[in-house]
Protein backbone atom coordinates (compact mmCIF):
# COMPACT_ATOMS: atom_id res chain seq x y z
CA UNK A 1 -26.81 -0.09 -12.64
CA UNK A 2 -26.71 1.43 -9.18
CA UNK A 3 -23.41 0.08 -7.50
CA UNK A 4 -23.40 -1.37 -3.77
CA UNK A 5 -22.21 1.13 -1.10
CA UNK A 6 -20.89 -1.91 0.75
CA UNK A 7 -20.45 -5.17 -0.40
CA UNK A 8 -20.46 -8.92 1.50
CA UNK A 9 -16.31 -8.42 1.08
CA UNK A 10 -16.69 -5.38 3.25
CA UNK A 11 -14.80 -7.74 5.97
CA UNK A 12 -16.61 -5.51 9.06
CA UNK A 13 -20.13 -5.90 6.90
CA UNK A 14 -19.62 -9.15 6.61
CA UNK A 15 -18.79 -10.30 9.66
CA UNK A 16 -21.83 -8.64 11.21
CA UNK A 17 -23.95 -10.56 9.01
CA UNK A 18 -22.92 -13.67 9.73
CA UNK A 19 -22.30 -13.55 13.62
CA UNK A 20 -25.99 -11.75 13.68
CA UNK A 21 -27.02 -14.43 11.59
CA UNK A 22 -25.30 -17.88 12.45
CA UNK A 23 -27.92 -19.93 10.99
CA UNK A 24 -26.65 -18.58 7.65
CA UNK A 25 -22.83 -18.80 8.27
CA UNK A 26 -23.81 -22.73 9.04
CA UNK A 27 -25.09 -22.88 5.80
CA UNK A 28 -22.03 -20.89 4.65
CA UNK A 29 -18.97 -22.94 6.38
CA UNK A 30 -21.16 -26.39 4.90
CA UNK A 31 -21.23 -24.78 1.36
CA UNK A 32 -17.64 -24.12 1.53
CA UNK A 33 -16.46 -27.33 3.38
CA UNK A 34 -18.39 -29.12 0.80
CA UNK A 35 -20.28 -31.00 4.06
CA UNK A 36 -23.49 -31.29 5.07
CA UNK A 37 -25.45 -29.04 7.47
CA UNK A 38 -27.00 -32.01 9.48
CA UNK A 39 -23.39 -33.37 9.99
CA UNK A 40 -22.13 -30.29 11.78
CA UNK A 41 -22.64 -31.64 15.94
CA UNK A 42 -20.91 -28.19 17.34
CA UNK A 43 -20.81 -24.83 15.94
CA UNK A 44 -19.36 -22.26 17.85
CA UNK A 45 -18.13 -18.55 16.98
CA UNK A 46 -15.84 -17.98 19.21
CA UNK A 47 -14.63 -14.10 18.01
CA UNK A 48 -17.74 -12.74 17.75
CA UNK A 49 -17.03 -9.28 19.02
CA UNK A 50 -15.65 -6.66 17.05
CA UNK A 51 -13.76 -3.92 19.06
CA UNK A 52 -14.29 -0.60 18.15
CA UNK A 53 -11.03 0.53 19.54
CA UNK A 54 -9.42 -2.10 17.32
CA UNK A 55 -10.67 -0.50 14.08
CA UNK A 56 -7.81 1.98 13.47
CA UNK A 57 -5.15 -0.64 13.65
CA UNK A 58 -4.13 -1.57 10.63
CA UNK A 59 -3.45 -5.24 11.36
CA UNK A 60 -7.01 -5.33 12.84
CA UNK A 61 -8.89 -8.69 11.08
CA UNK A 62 -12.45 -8.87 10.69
CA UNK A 63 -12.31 -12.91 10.41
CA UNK A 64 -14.76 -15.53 11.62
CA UNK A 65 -13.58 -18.05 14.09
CA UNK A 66 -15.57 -20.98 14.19
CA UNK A 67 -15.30 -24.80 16.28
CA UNK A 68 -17.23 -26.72 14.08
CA UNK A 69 -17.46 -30.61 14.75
CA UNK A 70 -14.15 -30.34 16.83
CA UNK A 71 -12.65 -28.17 13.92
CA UNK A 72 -10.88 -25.02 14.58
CA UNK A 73 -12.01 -22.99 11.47
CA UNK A 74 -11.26 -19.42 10.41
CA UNK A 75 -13.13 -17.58 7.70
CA UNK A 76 -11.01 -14.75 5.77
CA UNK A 77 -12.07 -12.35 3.52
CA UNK A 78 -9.21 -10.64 1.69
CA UNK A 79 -10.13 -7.75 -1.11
CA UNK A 80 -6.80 -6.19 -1.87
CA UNK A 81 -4.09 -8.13 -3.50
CA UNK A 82 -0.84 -7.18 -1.64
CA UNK A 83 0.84 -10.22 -3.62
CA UNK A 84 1.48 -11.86 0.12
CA UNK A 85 -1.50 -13.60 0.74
CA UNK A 86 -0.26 -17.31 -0.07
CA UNK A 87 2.12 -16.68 3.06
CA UNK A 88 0.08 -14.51 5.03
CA UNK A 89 -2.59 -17.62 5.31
CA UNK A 90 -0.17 -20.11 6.37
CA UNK A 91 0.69 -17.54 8.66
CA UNK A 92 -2.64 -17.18 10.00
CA UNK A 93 -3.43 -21.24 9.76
CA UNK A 94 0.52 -21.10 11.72
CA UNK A 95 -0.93 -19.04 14.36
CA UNK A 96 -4.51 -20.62 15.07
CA UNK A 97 -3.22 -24.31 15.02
CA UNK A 98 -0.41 -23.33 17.81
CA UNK A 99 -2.84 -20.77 19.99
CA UNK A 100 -4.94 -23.99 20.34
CA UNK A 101 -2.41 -25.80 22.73
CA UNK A 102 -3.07 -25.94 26.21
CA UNK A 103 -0.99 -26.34 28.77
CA UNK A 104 -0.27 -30.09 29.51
CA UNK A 105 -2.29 -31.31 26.16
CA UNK A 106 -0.41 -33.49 23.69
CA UNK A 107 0.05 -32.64 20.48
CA UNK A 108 -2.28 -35.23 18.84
CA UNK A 109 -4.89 -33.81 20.72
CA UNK A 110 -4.32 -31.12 18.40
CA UNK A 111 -7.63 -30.73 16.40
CA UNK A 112 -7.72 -29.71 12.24
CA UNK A 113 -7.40 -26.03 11.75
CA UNK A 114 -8.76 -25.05 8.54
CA UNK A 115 -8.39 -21.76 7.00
CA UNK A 116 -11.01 -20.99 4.07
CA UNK A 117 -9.95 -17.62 2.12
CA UNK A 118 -12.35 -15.76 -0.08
CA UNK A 119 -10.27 -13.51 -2.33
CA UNK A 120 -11.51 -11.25 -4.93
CA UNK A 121 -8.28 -11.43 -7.11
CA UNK A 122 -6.38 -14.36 -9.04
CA UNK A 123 -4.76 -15.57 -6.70
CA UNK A 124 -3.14 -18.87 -8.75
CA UNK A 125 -2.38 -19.70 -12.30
CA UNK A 126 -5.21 -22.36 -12.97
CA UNK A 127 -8.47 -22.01 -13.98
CA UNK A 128 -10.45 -23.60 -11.23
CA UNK A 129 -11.84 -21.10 -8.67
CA UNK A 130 -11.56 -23.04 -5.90
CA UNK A 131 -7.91 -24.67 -4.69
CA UNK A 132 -7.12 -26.23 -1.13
CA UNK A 133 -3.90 -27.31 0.21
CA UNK A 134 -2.38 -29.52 2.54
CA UNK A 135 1.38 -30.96 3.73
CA UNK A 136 2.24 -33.77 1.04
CA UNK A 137 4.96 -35.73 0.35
CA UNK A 138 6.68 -34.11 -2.86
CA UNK A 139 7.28 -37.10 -4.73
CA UNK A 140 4.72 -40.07 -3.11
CA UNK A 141 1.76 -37.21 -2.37
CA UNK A 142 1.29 -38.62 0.87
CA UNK A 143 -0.63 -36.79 3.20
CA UNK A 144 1.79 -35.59 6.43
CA UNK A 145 -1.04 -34.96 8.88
CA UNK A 146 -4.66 -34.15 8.26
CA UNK A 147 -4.15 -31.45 10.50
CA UNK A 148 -3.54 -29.17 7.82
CA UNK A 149 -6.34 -27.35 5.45
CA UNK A 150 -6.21 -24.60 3.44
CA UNK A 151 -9.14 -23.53 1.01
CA UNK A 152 -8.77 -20.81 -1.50
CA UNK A 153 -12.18 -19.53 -3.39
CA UNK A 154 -11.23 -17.31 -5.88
CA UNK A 155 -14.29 -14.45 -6.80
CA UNK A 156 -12.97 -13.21 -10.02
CA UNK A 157 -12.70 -16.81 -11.57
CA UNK A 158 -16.61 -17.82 -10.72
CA UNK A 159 -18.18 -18.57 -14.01
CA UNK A 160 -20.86 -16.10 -15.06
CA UNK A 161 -24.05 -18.32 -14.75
CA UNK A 162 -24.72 -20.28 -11.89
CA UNK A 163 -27.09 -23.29 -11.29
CA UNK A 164 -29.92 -22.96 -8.79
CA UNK A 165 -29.14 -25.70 -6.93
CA UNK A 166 -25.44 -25.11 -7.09
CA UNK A 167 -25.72 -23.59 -3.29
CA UNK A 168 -21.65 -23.04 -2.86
CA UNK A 169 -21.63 -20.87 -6.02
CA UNK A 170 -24.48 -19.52 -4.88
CA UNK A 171 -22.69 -18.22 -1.81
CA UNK A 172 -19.80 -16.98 -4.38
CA UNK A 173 -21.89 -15.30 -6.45
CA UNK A 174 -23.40 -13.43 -3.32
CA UNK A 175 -19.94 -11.97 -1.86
CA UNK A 176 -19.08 -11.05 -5.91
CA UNK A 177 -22.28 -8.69 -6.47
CA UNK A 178 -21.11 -5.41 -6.60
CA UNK A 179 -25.03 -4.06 -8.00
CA UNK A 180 -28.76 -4.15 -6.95
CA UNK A 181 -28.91 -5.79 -10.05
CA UNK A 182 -26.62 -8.68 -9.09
CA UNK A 183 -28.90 -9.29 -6.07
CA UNK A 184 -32.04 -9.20 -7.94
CA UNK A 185 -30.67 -11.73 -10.37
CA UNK A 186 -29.37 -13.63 -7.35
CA UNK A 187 -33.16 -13.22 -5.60
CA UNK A 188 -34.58 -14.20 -8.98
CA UNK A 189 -33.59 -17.78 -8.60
CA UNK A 190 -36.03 -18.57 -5.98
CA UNK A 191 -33.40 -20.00 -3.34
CA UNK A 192 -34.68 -19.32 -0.09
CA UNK A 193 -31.46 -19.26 1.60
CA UNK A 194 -30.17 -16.49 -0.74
CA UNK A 195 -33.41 -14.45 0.04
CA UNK A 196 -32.85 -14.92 3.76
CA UNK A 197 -28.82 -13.74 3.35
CA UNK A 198 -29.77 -10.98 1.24
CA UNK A 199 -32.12 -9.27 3.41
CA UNK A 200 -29.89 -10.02 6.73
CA UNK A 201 -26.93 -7.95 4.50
CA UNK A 202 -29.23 -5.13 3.88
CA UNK A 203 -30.47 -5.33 7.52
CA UNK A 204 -27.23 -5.10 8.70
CA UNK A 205 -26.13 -2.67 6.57
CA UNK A 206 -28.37 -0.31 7.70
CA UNK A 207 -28.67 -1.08 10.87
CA UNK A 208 -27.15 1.66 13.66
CA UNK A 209 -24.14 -0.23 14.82
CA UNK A 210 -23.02 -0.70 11.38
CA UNK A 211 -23.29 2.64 10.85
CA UNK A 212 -21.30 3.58 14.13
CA UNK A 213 -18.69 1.39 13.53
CA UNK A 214 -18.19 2.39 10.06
CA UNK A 215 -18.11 6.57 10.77
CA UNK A 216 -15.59 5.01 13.80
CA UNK A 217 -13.52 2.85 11.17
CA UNK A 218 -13.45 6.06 8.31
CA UNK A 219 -12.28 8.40 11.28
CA UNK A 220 -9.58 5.71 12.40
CA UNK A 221 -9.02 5.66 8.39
CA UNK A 222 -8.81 9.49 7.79
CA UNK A 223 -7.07 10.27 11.49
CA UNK A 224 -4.10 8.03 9.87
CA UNK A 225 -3.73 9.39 6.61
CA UNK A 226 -3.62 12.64 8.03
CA UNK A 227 -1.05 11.49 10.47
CA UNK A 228 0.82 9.71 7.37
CA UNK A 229 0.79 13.61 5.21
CA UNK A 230 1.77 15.29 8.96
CA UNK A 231 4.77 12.90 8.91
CA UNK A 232 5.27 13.24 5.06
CA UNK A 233 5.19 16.68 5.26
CA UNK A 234 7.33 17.17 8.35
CA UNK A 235 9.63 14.86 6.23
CA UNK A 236 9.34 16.99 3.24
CA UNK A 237 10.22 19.83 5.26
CA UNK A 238 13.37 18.27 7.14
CA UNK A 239 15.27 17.16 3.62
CA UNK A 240 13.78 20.71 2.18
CA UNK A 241 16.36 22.01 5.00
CA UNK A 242 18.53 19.69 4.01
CA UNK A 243 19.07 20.48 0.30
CA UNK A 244 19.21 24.22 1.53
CA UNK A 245 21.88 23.83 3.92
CA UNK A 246 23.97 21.88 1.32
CA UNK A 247 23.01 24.60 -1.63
CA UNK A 248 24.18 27.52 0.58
CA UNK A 249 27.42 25.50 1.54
CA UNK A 250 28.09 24.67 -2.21
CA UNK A 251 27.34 28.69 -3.07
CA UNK A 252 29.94 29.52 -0.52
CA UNK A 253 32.38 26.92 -1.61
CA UNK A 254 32.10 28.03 -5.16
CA UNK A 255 32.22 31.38 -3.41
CA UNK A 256 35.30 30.83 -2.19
CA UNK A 257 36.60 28.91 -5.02
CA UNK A 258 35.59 32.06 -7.11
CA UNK A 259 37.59 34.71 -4.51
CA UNK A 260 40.36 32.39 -4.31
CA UNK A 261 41.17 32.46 -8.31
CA UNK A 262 40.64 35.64 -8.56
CA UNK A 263 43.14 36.25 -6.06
CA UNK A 264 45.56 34.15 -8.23
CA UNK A 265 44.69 35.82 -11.35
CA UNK A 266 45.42 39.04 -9.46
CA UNK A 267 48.70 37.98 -7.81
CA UNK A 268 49.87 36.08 -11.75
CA UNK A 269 49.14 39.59 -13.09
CA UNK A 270 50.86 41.29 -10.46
CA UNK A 271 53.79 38.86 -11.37
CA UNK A 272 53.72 38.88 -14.75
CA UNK A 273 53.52 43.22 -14.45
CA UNK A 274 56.90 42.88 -12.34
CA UNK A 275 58.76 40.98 -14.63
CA UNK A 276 58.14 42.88 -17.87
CA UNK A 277 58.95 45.79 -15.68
CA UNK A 278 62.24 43.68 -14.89
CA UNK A 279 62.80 43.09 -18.41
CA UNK A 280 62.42 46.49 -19.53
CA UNK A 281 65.18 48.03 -17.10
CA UNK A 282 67.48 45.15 -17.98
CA UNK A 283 66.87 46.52 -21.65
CA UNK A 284 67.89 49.65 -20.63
CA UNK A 285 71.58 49.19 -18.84
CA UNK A 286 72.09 46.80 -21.50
């Protein structure tokens, strides 16, 4: 099997994709909203620019933020399982829903932010590969606002086979293939939409900007890690001094230590020398 160089979790890949592509990313956001396309009245992305001088930062995100139908909703791909990510997407759903208050507007004007995470870890102890969440009443399960959406799609629980006209697994199934010969079994289906997404992905991915903003992204990437061993080493070096300083001042303490019983052993000697010489002439006026 010949593995993917990049992959629809790539979050800069994907992102090009989609914003180049926003017919599909309808498609996508209806899939995952469970809603259909010829409800959606506004769709607007409104981060579509990535910043090339943003790439090095490590808190840069690669997300999609969408209006759609008065919605506020932001798209997150997350790969790596830093064991934070329950809290890091309330955090983000935190930070969109407040960021959408203008000055003078009252908070029922507030519209429903919606954050829809695709992971590619186990994220929660169930089954199910999707889970949402909103603010509930513990014991009653009443709904606090409907303000409040979170949707978790989980990649590694997605059952192996997938129906043909099962379009959000579909999706899934798409941002899981890690092989040409996951997207030939995807293309095999015969779903046009899936043809369409798979050749925009390998467009993109070889298209020039891609390829600038990756060798931009990797030098970011490699510029850090060499600043990281620099530090490291500098580091290294410092508590290398450290451990030398304190050696030589132990050696000359024990040093020390060392001259300072011999000099009692010497002086006891001494002492001891005198008084059998003491002892002896005592011996003899006796």
């Amino acid at each position: 099997m010949t593995k993917l160089d990049y992959t629809l979790t790539d979050d800069m890949l994907f992102k090009m994709v989609f914003v180049r592509h926003p017919d599909l990313l309808i498609r996508l956001v209806a899939a995952l909203l469970d809603i259909r396309v010829e409800s959606i009245e506004q769709f607007i992305i409104t981060n579509s620019e990535i910043p090339p001088n943003a790439l090095g930062d490590k808190f840069c995100r690669l997300d999609i933020n969408m209006m759609v139908s008065g919605q506020c909703v932001d798209l997150e791909i997350q790969v790596k399982d830093e064991h934070d990510y329950p809290e890091r997407s309330l955090y983000y759903w935190a930070r969109e829903y407040s960021s959408i208050l203008k000055e003078n507007q009252k908070y029922r004007g507030l519209p429903r932010t919606i954050i829809i995470s695709i992971v590619a870890f186990d994220l929660f102890d169930c089954p199910e590969f999707y889970s949402e969440f909103q603010a509930l009443e513990v014991k009653r399960h009443t709904r606090l606002t409907d303000k409040m959406r979170l949707c978790y799609f989980e990649l590694s629980k997605l059952p192996d086979i997938v129906d043909a006209h099962d379009e959000l697994k579909l999706w899934l199934k798409l941002f899981k293939a890690k092989t040409e010969e996951d997207l030939r079994q995807i293309k095999a289906l015969g779903v046009p939409i899936m043809e369409q997404a798979i050749q925009a992905y390998r467009q993109t991915k070889a298209a020039d900007e891609f390829r600038e903003l990756e060798r931009l992204r990797s030098r970011a990437r490699h510029n850090e890690a060499s600043a990281l061993y620099h530090a490291a080493e500098v580091e290294r070096e410092k508590w290398q001094a450290v451990v030398a300083e304190k050696d030589t001042v132990i050696a000359e303490e024990k040093a020390s230590h060392a001259a300072a019983l011999a000099e009692k052993d010497k002086m006891l000697a001494e002492n001891a020398a005198l008084i059998a010489e003491l002892r002896a002439r005592l011996g003899e006026d006796a």
